[in-house]
PDB file of N, CA and C in Angstrom:
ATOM      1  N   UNK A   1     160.039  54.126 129.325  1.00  0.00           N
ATOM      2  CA  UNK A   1     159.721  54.322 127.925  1.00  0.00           C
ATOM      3  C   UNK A   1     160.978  54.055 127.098  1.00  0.00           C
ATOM      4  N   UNK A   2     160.899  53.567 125.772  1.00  0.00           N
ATOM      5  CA  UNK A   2     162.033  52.818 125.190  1.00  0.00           C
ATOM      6  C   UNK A   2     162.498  54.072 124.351  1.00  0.00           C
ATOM      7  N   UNK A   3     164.111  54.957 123.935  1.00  0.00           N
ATOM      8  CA  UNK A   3     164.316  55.446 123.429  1.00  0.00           C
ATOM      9  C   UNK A   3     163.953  55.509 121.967  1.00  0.00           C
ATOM     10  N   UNK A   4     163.473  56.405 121.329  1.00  0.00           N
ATOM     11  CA  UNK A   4     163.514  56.157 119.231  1.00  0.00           C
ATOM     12  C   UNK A   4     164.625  57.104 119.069  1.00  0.00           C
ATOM     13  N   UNK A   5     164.924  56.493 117.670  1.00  0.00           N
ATOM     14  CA  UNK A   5     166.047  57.059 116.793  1.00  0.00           C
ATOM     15  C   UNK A   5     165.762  58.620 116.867  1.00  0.00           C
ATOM     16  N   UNK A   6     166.918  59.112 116.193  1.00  0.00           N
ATOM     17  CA  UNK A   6     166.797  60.779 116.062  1.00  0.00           C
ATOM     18  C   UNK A   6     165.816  60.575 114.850  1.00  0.00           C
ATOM     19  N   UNK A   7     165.834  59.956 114.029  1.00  0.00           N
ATOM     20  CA  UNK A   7     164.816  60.069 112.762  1.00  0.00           C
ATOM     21  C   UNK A   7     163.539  60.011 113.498  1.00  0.00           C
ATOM     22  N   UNK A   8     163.167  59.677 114.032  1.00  0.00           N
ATOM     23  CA  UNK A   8     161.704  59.306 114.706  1.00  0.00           C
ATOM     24  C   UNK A   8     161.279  61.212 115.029  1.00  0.00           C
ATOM     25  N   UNK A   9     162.293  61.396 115.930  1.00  0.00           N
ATOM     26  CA  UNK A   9     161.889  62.983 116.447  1.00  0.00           C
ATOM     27  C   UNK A   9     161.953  64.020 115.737  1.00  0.00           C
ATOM     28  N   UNK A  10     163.158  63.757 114.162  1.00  0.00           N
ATOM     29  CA  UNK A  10     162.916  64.701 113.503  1.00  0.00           C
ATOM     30  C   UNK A  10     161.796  64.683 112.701  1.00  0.00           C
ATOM     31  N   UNK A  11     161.127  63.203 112.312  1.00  0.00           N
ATOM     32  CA  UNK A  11     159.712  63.397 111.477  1.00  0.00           C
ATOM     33  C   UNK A  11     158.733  63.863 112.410  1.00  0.00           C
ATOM     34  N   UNK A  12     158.675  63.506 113.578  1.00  0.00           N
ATOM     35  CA  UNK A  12     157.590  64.257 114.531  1.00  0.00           C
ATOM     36  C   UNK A  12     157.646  65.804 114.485  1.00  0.00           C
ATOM     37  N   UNK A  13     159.315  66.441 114.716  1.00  0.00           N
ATOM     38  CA  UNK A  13     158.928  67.445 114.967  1.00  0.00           C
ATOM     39  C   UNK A  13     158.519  68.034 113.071  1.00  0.00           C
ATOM     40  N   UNK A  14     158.942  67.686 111.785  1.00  0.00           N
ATOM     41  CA  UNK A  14     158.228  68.316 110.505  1.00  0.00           C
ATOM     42  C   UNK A  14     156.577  68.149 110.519  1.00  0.00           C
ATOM     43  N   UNK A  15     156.161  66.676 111.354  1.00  0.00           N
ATOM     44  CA  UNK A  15     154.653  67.128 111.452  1.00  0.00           C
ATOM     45  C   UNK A  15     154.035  68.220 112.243  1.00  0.00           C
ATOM     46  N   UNK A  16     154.515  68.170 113.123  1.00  0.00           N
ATOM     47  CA  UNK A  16     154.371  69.350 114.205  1.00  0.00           C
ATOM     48  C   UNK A  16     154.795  70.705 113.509  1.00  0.00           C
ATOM     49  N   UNK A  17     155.777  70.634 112.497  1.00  0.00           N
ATOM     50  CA  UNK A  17     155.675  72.107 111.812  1.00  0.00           C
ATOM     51  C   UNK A  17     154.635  72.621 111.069  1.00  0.00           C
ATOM     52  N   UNK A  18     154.430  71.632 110.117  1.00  0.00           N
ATOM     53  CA  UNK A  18     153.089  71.449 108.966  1.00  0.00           C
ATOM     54  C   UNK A  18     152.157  71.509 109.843  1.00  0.00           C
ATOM     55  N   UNK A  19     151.700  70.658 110.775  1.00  0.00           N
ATOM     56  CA  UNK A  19     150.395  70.796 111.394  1.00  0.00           C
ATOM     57  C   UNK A  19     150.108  72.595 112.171  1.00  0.00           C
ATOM     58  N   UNK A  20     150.988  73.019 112.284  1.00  0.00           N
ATOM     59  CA  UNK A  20     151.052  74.494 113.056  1.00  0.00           C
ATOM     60  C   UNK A  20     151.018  75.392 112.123  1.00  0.00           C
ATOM     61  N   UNK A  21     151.676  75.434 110.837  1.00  0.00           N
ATOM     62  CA  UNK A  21     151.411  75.692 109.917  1.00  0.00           C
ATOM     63  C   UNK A  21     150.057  75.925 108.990  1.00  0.00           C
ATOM     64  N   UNK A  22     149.231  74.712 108.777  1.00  0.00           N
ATOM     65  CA  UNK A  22     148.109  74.431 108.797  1.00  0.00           C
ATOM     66  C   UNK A  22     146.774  74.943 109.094  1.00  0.00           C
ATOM     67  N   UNK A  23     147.070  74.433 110.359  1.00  0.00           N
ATOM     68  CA  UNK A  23     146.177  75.612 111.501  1.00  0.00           C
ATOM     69  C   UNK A  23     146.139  77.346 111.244  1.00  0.00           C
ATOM     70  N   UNK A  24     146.943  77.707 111.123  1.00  0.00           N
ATOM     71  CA  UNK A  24     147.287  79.441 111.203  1.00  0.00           C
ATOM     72  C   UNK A  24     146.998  79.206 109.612  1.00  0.00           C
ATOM     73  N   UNK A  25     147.222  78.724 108.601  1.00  0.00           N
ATOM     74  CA  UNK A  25     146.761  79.429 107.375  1.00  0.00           C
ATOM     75  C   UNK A  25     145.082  79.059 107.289  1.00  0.00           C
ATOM     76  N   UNK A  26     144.380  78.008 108.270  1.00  0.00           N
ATOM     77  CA  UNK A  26     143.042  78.010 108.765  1.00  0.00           C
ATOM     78  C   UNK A  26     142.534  78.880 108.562  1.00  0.00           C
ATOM     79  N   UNK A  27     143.014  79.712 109.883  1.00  0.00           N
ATOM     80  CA  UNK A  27     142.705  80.789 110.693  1.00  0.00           C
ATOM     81  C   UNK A  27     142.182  81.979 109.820  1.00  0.00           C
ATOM     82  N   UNK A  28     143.403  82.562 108.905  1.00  0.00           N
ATOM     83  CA  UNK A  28     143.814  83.056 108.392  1.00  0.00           C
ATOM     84  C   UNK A  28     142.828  83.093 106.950  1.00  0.00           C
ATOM     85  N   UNK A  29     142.431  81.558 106.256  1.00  0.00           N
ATOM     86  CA  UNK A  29     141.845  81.624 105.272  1.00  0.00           C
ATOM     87  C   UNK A  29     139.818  81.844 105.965  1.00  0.00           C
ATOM     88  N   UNK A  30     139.806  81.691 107.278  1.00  0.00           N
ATOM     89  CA  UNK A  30     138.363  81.756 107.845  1.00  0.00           C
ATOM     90  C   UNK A  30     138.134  83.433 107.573  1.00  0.00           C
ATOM     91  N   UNK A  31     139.319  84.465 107.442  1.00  0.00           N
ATOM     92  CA  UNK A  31     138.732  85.922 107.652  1.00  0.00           C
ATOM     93  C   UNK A  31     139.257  86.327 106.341  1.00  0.00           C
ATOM     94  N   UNK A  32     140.209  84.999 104.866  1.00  0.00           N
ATOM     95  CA  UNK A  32     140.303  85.714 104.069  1.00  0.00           C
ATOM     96  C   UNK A  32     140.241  84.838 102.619  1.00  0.00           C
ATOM     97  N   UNK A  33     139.084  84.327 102.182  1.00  0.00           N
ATOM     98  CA  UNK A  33     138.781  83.298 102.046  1.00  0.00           C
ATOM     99  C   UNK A  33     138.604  83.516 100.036  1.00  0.00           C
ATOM    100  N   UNK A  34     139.258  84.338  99.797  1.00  0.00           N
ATOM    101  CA  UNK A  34     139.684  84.881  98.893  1.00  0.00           C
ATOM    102  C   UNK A  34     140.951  84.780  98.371  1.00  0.00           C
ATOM    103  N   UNK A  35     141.441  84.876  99.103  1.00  0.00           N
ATOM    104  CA  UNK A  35     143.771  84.565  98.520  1.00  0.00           C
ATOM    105  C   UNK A  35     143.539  83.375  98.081  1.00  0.00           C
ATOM    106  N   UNK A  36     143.756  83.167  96.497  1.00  0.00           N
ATOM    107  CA  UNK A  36     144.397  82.330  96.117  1.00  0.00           C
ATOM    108  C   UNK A  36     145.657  81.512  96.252  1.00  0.00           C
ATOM    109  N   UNK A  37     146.734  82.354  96.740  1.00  0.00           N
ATOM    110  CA  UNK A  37     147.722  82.152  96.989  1.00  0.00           C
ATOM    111  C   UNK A  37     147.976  81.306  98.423  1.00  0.00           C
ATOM    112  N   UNK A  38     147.123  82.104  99.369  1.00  0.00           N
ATOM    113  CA  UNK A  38     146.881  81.008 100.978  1.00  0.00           C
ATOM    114  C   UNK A  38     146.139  79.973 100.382  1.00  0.00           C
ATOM    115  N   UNK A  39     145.366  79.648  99.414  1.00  0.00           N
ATOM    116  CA  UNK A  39     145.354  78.292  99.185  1.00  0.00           C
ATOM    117  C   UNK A  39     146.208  77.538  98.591  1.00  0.00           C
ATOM    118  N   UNK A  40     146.288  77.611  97.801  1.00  0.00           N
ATOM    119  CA  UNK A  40     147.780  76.974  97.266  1.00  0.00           C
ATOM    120  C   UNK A  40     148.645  76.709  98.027  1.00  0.00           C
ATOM    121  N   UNK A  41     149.220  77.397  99.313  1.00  0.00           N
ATOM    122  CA  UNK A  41     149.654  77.012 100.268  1.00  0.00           C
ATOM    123  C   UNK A  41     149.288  76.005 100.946  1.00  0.00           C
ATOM    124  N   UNK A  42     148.136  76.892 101.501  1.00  0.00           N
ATOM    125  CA  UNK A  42     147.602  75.529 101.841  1.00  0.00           C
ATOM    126  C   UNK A  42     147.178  74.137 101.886  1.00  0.00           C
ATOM    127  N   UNK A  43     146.787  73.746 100.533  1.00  0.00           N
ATOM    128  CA  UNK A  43     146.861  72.784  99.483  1.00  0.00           C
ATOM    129  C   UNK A  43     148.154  71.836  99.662  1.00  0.00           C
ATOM    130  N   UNK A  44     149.143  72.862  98.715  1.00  0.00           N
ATOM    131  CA  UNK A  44     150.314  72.183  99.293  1.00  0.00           C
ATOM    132  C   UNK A  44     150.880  71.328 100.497  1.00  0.00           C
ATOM    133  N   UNK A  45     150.592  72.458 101.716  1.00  0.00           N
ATOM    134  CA  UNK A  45     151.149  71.792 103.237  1.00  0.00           C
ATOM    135  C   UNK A  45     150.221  70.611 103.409  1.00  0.00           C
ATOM    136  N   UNK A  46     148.837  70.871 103.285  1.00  0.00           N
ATOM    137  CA  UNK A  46     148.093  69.774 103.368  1.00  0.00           C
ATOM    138  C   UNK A  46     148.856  68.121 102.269  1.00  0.00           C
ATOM    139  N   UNK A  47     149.078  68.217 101.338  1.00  0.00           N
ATOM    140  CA  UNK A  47     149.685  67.091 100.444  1.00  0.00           C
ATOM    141  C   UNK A  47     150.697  66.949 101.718  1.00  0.00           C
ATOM    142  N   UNK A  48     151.474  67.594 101.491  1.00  0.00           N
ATOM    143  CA  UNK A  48     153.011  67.171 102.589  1.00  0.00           C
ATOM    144  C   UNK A  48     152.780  67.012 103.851  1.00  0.00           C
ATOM    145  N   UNK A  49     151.769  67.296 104.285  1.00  0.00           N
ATOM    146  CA  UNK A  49     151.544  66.496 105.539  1.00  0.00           C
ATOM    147  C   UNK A  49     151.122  64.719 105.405  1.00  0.00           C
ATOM    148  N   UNK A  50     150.442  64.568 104.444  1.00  0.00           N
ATOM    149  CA  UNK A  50     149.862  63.583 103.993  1.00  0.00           C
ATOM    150  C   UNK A  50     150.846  62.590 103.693  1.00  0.00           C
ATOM    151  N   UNK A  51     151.772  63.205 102.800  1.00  0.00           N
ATOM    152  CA  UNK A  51     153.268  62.350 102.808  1.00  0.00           C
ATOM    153  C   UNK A  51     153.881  61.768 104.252  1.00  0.00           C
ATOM    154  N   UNK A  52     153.866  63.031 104.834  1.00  0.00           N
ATOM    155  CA  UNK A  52     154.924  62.740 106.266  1.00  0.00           C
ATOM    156  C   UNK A  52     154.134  61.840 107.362  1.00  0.00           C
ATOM    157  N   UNK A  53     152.981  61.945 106.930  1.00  0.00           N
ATOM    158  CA  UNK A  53     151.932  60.807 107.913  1.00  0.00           C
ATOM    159  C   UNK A  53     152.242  59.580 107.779  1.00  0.00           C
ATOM    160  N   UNK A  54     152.172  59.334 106.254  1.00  0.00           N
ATOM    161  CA  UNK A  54     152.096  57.797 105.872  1.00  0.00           C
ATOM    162  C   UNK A  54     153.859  57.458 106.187  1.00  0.00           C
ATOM    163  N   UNK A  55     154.556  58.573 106.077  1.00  0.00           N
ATOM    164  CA  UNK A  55     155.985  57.811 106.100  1.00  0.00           C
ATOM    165  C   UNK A  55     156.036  57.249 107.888  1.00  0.00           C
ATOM    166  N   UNK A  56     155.876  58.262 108.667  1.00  0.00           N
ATOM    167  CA  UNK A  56     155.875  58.390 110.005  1.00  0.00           C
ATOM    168  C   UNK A  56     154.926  57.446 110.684  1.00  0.00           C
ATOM    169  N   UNK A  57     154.193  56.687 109.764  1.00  0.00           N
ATOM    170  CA  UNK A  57     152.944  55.709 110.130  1.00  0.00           C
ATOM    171  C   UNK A  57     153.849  54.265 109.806  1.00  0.00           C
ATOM    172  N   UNK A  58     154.518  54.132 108.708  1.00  0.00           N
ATOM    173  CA  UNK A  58     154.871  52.950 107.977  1.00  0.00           C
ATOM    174  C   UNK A  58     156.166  52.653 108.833  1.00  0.00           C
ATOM    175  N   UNK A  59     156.871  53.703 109.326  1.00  0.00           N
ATOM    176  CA  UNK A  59     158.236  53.557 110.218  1.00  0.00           C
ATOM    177  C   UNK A  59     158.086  53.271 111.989  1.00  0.00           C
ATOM    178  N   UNK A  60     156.348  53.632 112.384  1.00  0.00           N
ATOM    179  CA  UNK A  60     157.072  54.097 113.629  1.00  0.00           C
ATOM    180  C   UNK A  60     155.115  53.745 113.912  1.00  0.00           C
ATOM    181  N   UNK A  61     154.249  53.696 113.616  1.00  0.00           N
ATOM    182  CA  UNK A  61     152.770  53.195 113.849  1.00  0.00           C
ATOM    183  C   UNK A  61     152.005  53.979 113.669  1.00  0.00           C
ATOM    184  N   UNK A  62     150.393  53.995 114.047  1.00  0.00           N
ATOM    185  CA  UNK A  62     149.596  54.757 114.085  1.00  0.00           C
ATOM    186  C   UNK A  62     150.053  56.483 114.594  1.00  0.00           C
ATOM    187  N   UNK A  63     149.442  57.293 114.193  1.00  0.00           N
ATOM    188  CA  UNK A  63     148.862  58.749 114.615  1.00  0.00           C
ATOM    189  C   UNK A  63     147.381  59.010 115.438  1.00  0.00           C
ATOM    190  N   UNK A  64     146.810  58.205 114.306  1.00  0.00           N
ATOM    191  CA  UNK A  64     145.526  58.714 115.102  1.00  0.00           C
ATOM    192  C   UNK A  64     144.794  57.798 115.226  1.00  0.00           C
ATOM    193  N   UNK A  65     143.537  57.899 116.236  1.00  0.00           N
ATOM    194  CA  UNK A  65     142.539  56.702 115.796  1.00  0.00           C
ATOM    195  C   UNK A  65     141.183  56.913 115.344  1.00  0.00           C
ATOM    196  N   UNK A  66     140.347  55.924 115.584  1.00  0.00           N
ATOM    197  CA  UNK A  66     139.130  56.258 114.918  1.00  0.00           C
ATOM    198  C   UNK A  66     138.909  56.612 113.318  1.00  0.00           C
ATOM    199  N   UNK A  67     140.240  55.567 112.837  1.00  0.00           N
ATOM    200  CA  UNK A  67     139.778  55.657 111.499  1.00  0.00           C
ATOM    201  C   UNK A  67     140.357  56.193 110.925  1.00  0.00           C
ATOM    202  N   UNK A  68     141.380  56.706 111.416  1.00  0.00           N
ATOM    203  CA  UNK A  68     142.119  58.146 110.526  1.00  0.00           C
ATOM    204  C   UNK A  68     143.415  57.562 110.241  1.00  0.00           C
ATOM    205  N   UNK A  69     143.915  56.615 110.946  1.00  0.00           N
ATOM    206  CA  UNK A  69     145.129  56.078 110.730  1.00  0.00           C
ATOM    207  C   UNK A  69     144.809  54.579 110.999  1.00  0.00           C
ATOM    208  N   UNK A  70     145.289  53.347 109.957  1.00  0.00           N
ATOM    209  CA  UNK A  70     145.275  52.174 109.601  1.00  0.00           C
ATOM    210  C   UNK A  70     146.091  51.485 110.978  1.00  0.00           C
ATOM    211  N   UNK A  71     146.129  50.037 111.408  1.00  0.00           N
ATOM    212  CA  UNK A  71     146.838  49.639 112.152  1.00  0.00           C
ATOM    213  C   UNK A  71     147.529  48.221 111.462  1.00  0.00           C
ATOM    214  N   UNK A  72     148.564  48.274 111.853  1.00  0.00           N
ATOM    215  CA  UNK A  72     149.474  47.107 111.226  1.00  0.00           C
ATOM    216  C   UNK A  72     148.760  45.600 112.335  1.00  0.00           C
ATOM    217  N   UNK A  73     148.952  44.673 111.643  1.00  0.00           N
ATOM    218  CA  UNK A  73     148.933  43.251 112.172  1.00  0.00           C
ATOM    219  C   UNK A  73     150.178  42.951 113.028  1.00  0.00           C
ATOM    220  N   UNK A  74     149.778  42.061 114.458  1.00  0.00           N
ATOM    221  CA  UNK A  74     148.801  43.103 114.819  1.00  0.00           C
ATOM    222  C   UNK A  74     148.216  43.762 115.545  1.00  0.00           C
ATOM    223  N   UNK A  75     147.263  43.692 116.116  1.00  0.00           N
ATOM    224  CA  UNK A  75     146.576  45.494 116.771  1.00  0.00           C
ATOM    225  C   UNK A  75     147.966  46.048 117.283  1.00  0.00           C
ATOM    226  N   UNK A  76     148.305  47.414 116.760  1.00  0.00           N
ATOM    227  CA  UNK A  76     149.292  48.217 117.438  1.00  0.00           C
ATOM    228  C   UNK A  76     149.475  49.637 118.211  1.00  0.00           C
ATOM    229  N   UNK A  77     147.666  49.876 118.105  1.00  0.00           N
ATOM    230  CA  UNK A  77     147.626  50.638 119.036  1.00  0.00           C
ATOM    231  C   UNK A  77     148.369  51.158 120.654  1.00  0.00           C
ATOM    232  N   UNK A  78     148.705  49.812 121.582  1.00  0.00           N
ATOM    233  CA  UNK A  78     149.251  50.021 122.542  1.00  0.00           C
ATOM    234  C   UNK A  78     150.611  50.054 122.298  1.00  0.00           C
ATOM    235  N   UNK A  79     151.362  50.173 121.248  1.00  0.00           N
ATOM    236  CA  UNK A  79     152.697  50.430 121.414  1.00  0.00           C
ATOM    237  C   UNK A  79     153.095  51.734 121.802  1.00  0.00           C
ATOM    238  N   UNK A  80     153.949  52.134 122.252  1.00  0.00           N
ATOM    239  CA  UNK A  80     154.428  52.889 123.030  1.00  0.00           C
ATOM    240  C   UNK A  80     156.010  53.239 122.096  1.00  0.00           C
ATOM    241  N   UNK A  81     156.297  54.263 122.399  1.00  0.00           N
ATOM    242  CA  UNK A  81     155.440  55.829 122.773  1.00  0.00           C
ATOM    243  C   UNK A  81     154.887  56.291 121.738  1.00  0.00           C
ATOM    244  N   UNK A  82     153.677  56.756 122.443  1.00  0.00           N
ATOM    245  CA  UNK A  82     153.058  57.549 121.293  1.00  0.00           C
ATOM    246  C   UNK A  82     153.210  59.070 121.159  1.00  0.00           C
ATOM    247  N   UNK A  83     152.935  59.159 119.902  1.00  0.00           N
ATOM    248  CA  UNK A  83     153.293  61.063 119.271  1.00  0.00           C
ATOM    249  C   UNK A  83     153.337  61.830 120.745  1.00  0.00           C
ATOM    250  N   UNK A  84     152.348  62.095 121.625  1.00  0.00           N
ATOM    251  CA  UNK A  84     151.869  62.875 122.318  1.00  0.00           C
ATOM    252  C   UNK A  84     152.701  62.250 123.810  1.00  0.00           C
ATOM    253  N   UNK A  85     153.462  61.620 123.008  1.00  0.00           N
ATOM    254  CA  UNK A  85     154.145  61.226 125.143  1.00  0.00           C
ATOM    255  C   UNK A  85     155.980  61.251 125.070  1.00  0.00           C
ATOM    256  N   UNK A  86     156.190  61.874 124.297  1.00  0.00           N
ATOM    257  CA  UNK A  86     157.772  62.246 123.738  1.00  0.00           C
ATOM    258  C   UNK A  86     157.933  63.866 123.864  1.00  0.00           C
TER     259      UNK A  86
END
């Protein structure tokens, strides 16, 4: 597997914060679905994830498939490594 920059691992690991993040204010808004404030949060992390996707997409390829993430020309699905193998 071909080494990436330290930039590569530090945007992985801010998605991996936001996305964990995310999840638990989920959780959290499923039993309290009332706080304004956990939304707004939430809201928020959701935008900034959205940011850190497209940057982390435009530098380094897809995230996801099936639609959820665009592929550059072209097909770049099989590039390597992907999110989940670092």
């Amino acid at each position: 597997m071909k080494q990436m920059p330290k930039e590569y691992y530090e945007l992985l690991e801010q998605l991996q914060a936001v996305d964990f993040a995310l999840v638990d204010l989920t959780l959290y808004l499923d039993t309290h679905p009332q706080d304004y404030q956990a939304i707004q949060q939430f809201n928020q992390l959701a935008q900034k994830r959205k940011h850190l996707k497209k940057q982390y997409e435009t530098l380094y390829g897809p995230l996801q498939q099936y639609g959820n993430s665009y592929s550059n020309y072209p097909w770049n699905w099989d590039d390597t490594p992907w999110p989940w193998q670092v």
